[in-house]
N, C-alpha and C. Protein backbone atom coordinates (compact mmCIF):
# COMPACT_ATOMS: atom_id res chain seq x y z
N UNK A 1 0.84 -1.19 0.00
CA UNK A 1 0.00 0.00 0.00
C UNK A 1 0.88 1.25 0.00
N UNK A 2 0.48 2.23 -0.94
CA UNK A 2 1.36 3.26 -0.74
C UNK A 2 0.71 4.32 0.42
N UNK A 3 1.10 4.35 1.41
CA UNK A 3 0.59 5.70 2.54
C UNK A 3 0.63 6.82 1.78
N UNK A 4 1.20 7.66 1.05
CA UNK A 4 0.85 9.08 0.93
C UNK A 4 -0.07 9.13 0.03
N UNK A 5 -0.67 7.88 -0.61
CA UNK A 5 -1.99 8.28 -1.73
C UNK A 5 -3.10 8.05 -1.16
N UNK A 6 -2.95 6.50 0.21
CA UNK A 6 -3.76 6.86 1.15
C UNK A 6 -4.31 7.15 1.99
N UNK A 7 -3.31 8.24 2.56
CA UNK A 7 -3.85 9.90 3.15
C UNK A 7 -3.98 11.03 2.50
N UNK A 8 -4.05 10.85 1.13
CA UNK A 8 -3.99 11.95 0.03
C UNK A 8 -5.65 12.45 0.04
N UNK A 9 -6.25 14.00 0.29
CA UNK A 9 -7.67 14.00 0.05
C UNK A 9 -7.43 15.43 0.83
N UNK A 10 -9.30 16.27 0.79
CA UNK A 10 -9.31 16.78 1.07
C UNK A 10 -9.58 17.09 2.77
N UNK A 11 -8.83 17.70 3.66
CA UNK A 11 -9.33 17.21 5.14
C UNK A 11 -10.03 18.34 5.22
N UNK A 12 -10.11 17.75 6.87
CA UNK A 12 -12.20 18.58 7.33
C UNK A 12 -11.39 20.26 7.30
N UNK A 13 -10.67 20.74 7.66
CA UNK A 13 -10.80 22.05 7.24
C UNK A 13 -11.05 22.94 5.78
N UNK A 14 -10.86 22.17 4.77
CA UNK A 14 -11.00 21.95 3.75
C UNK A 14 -12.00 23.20 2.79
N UNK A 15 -12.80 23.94 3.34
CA UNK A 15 -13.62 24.02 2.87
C UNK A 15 -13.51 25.24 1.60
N UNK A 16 -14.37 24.64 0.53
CA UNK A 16 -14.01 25.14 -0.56
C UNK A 16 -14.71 26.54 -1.00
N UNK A 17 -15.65 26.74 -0.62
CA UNK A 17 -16.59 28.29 -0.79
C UNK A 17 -16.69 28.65 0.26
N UNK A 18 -16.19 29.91 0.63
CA UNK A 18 -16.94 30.91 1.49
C UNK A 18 -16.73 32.06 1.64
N UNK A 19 -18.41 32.46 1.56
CA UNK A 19 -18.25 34.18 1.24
C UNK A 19 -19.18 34.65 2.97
N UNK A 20 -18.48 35.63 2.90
CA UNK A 20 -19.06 36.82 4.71
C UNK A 20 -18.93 38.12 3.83
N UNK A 21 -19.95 38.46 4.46
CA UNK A 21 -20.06 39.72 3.97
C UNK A 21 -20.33 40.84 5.09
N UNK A 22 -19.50 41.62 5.83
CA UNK A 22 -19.71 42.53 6.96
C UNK A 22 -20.46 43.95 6.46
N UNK A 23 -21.23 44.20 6.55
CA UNK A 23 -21.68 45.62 6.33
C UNK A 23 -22.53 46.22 8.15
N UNK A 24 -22.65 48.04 7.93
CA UNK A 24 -23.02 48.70 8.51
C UNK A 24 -23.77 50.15 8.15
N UNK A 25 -25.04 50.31 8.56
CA UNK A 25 -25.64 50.95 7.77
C UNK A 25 -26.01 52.16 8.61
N UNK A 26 -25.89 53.29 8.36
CA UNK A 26 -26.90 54.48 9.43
C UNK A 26 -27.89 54.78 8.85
N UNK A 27 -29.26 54.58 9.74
CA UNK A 27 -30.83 55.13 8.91
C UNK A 27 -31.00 55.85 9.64
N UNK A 28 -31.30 56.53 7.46
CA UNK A 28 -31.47 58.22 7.74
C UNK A 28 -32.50 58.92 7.94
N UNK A 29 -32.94 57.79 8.09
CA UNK A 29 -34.72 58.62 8.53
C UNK A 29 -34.93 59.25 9.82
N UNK A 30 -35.79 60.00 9.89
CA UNK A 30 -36.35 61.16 10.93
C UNK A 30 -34.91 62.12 11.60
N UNK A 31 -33.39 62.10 11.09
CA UNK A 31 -32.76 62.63 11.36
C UNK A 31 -33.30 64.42 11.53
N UNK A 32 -34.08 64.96 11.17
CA UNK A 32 -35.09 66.54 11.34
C UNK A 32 -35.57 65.98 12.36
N UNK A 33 -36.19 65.25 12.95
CA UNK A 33 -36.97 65.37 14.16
C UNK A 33 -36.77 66.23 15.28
N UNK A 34 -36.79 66.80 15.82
CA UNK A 34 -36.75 67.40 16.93
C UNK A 34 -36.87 66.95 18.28
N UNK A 35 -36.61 67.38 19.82
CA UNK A 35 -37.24 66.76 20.77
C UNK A 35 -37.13 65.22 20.85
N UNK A 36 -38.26 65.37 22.01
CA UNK A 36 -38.48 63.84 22.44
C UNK A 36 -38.26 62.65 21.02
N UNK A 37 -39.33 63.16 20.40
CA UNK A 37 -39.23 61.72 19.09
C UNK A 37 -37.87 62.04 18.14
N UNK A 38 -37.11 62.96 17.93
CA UNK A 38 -36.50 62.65 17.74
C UNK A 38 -34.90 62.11 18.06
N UNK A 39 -34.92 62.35 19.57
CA UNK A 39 -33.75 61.75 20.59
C UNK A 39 -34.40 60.12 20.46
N UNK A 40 -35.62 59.73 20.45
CA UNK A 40 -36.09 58.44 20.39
C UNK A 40 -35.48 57.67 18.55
N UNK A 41 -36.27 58.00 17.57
CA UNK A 41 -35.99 57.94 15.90
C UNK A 41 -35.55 57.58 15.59
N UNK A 42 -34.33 58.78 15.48
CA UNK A 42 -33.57 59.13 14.70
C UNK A 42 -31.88 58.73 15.30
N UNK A 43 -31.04 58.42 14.37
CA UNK A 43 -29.89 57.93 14.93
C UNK A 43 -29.45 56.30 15.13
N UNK A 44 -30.02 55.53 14.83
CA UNK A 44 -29.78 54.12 14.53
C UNK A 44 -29.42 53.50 13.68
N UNK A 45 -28.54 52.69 13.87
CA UNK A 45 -27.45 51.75 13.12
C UNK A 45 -27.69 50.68 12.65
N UNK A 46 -27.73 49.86 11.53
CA UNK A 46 -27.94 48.41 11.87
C UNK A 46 -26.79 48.23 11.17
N UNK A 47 -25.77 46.91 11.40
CA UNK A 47 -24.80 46.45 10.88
C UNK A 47 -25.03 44.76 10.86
N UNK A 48 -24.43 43.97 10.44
CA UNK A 48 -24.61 42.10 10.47
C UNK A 48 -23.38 41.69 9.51
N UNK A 49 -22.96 40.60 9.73
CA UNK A 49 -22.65 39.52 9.41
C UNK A 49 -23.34 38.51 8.51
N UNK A 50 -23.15 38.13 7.38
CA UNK A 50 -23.56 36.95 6.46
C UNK A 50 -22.54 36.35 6.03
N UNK A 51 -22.67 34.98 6.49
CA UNK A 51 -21.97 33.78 6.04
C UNK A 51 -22.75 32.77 5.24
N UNK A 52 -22.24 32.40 4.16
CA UNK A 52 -22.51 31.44 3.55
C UNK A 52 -21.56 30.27 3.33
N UNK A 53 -21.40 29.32 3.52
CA UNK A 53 -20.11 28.34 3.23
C UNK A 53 -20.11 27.02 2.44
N UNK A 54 -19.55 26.02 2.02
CA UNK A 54 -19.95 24.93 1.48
C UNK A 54 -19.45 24.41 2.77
N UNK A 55 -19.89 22.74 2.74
CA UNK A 55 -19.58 22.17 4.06
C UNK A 55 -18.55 21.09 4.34
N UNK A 56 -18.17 20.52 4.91
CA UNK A 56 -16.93 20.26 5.51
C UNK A 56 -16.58 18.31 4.88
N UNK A 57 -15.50 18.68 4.61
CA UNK A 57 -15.23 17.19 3.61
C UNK A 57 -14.73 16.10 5.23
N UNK A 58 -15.73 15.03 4.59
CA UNK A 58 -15.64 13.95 5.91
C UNK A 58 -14.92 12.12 5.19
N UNK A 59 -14.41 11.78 6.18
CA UNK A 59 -14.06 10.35 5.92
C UNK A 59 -14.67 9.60 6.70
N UNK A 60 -14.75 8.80 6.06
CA UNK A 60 -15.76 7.58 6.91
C UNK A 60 -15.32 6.20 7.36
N UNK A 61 -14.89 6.54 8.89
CA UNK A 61 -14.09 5.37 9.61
C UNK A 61 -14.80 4.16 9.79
N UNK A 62 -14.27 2.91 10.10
CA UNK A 62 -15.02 2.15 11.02
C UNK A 62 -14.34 2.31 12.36
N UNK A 63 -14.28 0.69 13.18
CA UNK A 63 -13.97 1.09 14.68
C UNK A 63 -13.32 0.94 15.14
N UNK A 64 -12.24 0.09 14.21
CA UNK A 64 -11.57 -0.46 14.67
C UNK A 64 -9.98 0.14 14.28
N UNK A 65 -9.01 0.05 14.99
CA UNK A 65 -7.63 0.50 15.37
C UNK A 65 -6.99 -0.49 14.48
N UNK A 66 -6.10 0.70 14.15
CA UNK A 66 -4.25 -0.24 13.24
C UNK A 66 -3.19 -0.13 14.52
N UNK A 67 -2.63 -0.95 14.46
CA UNK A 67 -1.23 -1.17 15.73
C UNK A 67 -1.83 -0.58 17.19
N UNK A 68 -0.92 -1.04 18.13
CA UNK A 68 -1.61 -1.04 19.58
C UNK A 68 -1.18 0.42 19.78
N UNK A 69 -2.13 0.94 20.94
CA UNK A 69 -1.70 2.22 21.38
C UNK A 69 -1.26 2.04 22.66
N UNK A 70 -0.47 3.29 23.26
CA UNK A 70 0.26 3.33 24.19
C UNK A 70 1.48 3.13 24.22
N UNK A 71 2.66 3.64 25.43
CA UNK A 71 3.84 3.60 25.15
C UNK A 71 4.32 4.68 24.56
N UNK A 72 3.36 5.60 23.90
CA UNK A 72 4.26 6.50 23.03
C UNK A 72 3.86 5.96 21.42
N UNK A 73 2.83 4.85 21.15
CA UNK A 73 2.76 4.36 20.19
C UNK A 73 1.12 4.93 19.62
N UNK A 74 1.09 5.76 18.70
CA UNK A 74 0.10 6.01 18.02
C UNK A 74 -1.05 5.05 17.15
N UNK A 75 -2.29 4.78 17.70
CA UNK A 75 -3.55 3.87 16.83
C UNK A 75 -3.92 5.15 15.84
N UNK A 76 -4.27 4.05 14.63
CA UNK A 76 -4.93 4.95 13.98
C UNK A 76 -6.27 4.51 13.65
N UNK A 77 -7.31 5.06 13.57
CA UNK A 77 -8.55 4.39 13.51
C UNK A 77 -8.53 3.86 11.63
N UNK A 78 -8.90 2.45 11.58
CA UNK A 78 -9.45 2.30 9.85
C UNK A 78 -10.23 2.37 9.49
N UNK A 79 -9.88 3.04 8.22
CA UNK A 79 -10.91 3.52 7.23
C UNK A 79 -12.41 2.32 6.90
N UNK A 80 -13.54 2.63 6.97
CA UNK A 80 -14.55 1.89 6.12
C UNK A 80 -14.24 1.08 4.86
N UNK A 81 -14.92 0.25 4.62
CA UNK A 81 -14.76 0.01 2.82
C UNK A 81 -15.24 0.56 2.54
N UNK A 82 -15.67 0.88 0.78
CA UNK A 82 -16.81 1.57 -0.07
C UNK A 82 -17.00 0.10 -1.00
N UNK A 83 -18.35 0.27 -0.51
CA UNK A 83 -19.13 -1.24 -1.18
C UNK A 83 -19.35 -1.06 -2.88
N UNK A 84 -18.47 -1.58 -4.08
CA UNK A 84 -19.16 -1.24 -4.95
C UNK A 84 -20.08 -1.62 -5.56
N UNK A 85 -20.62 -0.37 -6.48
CA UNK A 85 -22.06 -0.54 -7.05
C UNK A 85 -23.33 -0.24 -5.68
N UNK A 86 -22.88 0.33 -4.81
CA UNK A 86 -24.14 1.09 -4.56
C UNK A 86 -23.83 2.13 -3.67
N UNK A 87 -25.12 3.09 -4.66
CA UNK A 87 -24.82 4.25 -5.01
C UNK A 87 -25.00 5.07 -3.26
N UNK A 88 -24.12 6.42 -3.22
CA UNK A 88 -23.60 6.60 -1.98
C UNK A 88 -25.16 7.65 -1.57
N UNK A 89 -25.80 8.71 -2.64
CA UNK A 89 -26.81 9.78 -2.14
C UNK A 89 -28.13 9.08 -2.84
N UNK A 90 -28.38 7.80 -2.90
CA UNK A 90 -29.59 7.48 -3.79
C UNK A 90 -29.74 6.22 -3.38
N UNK A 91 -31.15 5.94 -3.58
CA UNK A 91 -30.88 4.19 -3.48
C UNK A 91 -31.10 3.42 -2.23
N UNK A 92 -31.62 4.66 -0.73
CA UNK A 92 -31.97 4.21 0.07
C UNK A 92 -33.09 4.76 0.38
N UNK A 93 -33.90 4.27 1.96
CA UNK A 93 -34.84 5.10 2.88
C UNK A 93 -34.28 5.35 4.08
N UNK A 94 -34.71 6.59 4.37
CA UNK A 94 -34.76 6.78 5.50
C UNK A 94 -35.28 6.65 6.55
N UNK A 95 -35.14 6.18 7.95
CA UNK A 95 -36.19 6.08 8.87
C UNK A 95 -36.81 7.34 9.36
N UNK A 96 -38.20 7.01 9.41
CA UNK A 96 -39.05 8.51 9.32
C UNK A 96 -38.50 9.10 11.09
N UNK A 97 -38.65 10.25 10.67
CA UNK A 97 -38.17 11.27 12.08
C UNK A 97 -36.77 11.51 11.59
N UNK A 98 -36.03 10.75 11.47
CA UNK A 98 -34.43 11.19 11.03
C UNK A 98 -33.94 11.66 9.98
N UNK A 99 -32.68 12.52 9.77
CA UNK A 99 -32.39 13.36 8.74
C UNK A 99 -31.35 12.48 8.02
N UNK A 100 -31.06 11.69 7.36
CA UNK A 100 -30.42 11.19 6.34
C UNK A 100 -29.39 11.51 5.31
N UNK A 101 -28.00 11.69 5.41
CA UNK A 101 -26.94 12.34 4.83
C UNK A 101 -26.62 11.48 3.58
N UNK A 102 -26.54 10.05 4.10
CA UNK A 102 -25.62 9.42 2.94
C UNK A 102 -26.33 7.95 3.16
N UNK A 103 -26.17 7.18 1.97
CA UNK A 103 -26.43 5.73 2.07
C UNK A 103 -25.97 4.89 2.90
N UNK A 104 -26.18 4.63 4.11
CA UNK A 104 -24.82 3.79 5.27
C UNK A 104 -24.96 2.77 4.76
N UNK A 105 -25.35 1.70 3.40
CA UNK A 105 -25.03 0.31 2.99
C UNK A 105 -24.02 1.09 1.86
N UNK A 106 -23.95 2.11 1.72
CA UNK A 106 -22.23 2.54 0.63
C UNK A 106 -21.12 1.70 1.47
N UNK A 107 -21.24 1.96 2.18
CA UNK A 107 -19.95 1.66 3.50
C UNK A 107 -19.72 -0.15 4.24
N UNK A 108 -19.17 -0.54 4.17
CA UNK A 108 -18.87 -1.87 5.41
C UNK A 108 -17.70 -1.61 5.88
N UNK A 109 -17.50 -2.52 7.34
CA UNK A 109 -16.56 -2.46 8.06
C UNK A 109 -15.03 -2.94 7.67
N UNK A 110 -13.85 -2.36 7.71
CA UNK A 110 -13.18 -3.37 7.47
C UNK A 110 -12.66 -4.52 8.21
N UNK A 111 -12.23 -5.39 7.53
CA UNK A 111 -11.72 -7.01 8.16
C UNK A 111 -10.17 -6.26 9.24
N UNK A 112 -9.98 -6.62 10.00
CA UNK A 112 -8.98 -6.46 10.96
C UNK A 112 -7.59 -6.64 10.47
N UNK A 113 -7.48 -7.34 9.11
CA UNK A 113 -6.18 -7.17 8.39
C UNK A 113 -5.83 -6.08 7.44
N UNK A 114 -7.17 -5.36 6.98
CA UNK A 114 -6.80 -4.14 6.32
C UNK A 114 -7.37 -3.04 7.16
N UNK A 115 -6.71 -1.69 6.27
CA UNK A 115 -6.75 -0.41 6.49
C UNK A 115 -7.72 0.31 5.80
N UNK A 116 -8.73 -0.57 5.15
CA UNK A 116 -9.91 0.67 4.78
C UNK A 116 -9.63 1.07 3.22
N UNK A 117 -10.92 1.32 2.39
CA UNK A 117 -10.43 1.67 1.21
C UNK A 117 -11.04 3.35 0.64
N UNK A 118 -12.38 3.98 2.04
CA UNK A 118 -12.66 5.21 2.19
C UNK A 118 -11.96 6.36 1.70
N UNK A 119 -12.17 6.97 0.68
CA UNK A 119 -11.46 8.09 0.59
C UNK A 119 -11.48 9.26 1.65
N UNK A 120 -10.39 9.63 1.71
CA UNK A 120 -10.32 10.72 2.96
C UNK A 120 -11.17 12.13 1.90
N UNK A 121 -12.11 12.59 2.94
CA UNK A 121 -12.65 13.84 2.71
C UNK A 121 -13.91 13.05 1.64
N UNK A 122 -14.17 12.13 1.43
CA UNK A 122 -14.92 11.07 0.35
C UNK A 122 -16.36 11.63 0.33
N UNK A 123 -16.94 12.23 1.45
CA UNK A 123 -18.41 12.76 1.79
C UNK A 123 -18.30 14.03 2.28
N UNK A 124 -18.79 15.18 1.77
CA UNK A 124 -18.72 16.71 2.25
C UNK A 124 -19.92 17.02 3.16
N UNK A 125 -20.42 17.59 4.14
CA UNK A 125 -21.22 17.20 4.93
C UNK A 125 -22.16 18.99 4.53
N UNK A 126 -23.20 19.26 5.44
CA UNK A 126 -24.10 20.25 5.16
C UNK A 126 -23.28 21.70 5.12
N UNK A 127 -23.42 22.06 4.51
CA UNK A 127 -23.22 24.22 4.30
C UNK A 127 -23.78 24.27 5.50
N UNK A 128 -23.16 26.17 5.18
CA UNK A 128 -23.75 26.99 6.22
C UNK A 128 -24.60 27.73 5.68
N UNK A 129 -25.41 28.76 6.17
CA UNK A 129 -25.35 30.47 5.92
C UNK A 129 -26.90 30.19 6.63
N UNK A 130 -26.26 32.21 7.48
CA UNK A 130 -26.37 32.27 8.11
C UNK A 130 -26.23 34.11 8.37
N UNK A 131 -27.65 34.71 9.02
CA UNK A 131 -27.16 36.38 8.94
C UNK A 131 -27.57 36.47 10.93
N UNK A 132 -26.19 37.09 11.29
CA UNK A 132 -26.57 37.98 12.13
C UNK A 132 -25.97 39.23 12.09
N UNK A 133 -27.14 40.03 12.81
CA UNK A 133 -27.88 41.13 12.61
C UNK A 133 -27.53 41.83 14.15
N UNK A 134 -27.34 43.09 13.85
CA UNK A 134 -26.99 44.32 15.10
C UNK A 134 -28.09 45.74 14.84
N UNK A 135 -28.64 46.11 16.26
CA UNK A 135 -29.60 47.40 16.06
C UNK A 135 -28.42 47.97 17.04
N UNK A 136 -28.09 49.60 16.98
CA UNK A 136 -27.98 50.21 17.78
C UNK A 136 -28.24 51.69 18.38
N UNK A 137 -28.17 52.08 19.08
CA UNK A 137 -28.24 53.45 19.06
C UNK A 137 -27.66 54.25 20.59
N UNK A 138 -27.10 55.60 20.21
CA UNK A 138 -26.35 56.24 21.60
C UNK A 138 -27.30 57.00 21.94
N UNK A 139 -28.19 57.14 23.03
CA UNK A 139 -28.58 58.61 24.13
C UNK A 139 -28.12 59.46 24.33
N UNK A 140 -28.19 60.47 23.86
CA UNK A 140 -26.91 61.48 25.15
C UNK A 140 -28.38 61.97 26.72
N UNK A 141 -27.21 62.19 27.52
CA UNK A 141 -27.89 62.26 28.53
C UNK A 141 -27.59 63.93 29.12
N UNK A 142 -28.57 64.37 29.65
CA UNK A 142 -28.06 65.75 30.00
C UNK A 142 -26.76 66.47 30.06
N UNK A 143 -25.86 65.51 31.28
CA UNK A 143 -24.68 65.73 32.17
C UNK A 143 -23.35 65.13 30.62
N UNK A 144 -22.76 66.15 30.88
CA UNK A 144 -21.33 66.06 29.63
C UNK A 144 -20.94 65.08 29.75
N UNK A 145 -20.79 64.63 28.33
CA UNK A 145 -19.85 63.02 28.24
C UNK A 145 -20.39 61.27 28.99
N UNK A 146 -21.71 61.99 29.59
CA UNK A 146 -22.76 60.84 29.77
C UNK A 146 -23.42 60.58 28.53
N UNK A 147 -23.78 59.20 28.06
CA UNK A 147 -24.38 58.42 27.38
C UNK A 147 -25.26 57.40 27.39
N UNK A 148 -25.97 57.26 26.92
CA UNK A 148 -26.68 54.96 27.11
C UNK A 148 -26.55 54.87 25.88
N UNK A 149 -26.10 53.77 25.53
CA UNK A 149 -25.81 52.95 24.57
C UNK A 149 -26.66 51.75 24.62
N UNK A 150 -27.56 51.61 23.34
CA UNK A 150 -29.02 50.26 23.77
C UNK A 150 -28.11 49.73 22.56
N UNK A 151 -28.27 48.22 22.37
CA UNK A 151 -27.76 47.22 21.23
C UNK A 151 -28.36 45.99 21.57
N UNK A 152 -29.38 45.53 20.20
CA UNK A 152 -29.94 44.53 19.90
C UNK A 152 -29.24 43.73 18.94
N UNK A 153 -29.30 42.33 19.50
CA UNK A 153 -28.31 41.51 18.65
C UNK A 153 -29.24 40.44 18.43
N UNK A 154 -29.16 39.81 17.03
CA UNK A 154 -30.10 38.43 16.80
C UNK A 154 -28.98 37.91 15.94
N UNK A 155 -28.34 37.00 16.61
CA UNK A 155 -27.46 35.50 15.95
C UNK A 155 -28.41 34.14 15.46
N UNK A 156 -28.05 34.24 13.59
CA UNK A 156 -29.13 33.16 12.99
C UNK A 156 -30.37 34.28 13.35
N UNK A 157 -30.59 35.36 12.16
CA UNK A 157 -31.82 36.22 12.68
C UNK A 157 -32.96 35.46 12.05
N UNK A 158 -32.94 35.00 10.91
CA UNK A 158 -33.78 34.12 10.20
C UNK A 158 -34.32 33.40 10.80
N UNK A 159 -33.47 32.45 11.46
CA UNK A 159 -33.71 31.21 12.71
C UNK A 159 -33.64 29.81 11.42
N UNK A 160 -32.67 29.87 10.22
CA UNK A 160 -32.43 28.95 9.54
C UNK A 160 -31.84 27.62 9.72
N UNK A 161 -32.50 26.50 9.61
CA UNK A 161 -31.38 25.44 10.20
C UNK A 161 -30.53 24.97 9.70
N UNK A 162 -29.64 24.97 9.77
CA UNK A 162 -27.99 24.69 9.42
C UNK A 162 -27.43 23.34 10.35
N UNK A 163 -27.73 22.32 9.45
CA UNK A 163 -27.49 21.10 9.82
C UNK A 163 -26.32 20.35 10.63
N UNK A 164 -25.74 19.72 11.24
CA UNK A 164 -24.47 19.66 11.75
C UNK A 164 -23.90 18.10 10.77
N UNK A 165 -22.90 17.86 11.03
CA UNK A 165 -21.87 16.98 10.46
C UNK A 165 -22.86 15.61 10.38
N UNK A 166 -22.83 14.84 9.31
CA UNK A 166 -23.51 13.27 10.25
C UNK A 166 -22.68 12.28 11.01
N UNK A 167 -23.18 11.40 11.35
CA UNK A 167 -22.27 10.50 11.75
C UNK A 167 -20.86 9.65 10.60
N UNK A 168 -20.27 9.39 10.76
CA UNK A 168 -19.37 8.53 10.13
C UNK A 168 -18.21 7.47 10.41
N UNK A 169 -19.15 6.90 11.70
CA UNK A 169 -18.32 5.67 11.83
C UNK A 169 -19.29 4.36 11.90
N UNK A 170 -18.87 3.07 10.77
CA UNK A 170 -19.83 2.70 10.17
C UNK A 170 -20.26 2.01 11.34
N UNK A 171 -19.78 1.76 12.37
CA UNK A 171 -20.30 0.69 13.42
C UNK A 171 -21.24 1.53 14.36
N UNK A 172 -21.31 2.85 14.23
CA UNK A 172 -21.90 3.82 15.26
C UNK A 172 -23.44 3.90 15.42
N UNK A 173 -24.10 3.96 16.34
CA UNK A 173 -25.56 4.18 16.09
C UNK A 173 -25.96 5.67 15.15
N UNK A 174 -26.41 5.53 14.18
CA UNK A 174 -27.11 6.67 13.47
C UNK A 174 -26.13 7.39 12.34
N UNK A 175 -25.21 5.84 12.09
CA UNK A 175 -24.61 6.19 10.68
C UNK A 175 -25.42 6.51 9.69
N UNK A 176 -24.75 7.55 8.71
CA UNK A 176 -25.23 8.49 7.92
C UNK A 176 -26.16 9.48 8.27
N UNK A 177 -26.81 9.16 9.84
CA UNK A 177 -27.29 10.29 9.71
C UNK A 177 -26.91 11.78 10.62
N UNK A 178 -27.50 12.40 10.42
CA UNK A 178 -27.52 13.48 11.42
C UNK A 178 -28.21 14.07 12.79
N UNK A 179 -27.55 13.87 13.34
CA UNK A 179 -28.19 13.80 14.77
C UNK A 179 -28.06 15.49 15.75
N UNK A 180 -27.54 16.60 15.00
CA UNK A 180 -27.71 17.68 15.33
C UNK A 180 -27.54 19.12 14.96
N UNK A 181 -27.66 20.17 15.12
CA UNK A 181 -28.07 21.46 13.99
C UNK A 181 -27.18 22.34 15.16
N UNK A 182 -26.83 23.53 14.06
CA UNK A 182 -26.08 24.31 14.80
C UNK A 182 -27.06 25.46 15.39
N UNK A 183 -26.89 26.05 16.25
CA UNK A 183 -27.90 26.61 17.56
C UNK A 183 -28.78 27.47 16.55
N UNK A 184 -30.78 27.51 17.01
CA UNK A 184 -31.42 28.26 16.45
C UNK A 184 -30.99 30.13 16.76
N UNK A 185 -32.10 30.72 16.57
CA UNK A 185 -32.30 32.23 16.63
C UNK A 185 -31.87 32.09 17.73
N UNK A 186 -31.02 33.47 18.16
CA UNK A 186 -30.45 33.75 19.58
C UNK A 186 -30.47 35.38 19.95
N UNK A 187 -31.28 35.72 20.94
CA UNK A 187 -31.12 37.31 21.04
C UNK A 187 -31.13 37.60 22.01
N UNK A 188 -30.45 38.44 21.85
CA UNK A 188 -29.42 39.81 23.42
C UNK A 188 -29.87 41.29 22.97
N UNK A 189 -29.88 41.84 24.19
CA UNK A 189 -30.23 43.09 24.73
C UNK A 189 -29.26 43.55 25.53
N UNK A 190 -28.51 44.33 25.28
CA UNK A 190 -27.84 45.56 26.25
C UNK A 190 -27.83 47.06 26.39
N UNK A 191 -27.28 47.16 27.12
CA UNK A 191 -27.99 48.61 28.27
C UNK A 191 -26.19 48.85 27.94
N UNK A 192 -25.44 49.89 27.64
CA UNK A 192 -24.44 50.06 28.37
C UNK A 192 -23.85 51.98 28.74
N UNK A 193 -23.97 52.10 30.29
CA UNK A 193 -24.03 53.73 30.60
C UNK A 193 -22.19 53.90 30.32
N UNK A 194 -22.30 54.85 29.60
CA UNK A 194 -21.12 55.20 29.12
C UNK A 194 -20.48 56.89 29.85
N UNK A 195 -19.53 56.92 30.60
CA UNK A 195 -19.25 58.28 31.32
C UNK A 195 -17.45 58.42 31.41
């Protein structure tokens, strides 16, 4: 077996698209106001964050260990087989309630004398994207160089679900699928007196 062709692939940092886009905006509306409504109005910011990404290239282990560990002696976990002739995103069902990434009959375990024939990075797992979003605005307060500063923050303002990695070790409960999402809508409120 030659080792450097098979560890040759793309690893999980890997990822091949991604665009963020930072902007910050001042609205210019009711800036004429006067008074009360317009110390209230006028003067607010919104700025955010958008990420979009492709998702993260995965290999698909089984469970079992190459050479003993300990001592100073490194295991390495082996690779799955890839079963051929059936097909890896087609060709199965899913059990209802669960989210379903990949075919887990693509995959068998390997025999304890080999190392797996899985390509590294072989399955790319779910994208991102994703906007959070900033409100803000400064008070001035009578007394010089006093302020309040209010800031509304919504992380995932959409509340889009953005899937997490699936499983990929073929002996694992809930191979191929996905068993969790990266955190829904999240929002904060702060107060901060500035002097």
């Amino acid at each position: 077996m030659n080792w450097e062709d098979y560890y040759y692939g793309p690893l999980s940092f890997d990822r091949r698209n991604i665009f963020v886009a930072t902007y910050t905006y001042d609205v210019p509306f009711f800036r004429k106001l006067k008074g009360a409504e317009g110390a209230i109005l006028s003067g607010w910011e919104i700025s955010g964050i958008t990420r979009a990404q492709s998702g993260q290239p995965l290999t698909v282990n089984g469970s079992q260990t190459i050479g003993p560990a300990g001592s100073g002696v490194t295991a390495f976990t082996r690779r799955a087989n890839v079963v051929p002739g059936v097909p890896l995103y087609s060709g199965f069902t899913c059990p209802a309630g669960k989210v379903c990434w990949f075919n887990p009959a693509a995959f068998a375990q390997e025999s304890t004398t080999g190392a797996g024939n899985a390509p590294v990075g072989g399955i790319v797992g779910p994208g991102y994207y994703g906007w959070d979003l900033s409100l803000r605005k400064s008070f001035k307060l009578p007394r010089e160089g006093m302020s309040l500063a209010l800031q509304m923050d919504a992380f995932n303002a959409f509340n889009r679900t953005n899937w997490g990695n699936p499983a990929i070790t073929v002996t694992g409960g809930g191979f191929g699928q996905i068993g969790a999402t990266n955190p829904p809508r999240n929002l904060q409120f702060g107060l901060r007196f500035v002097f």
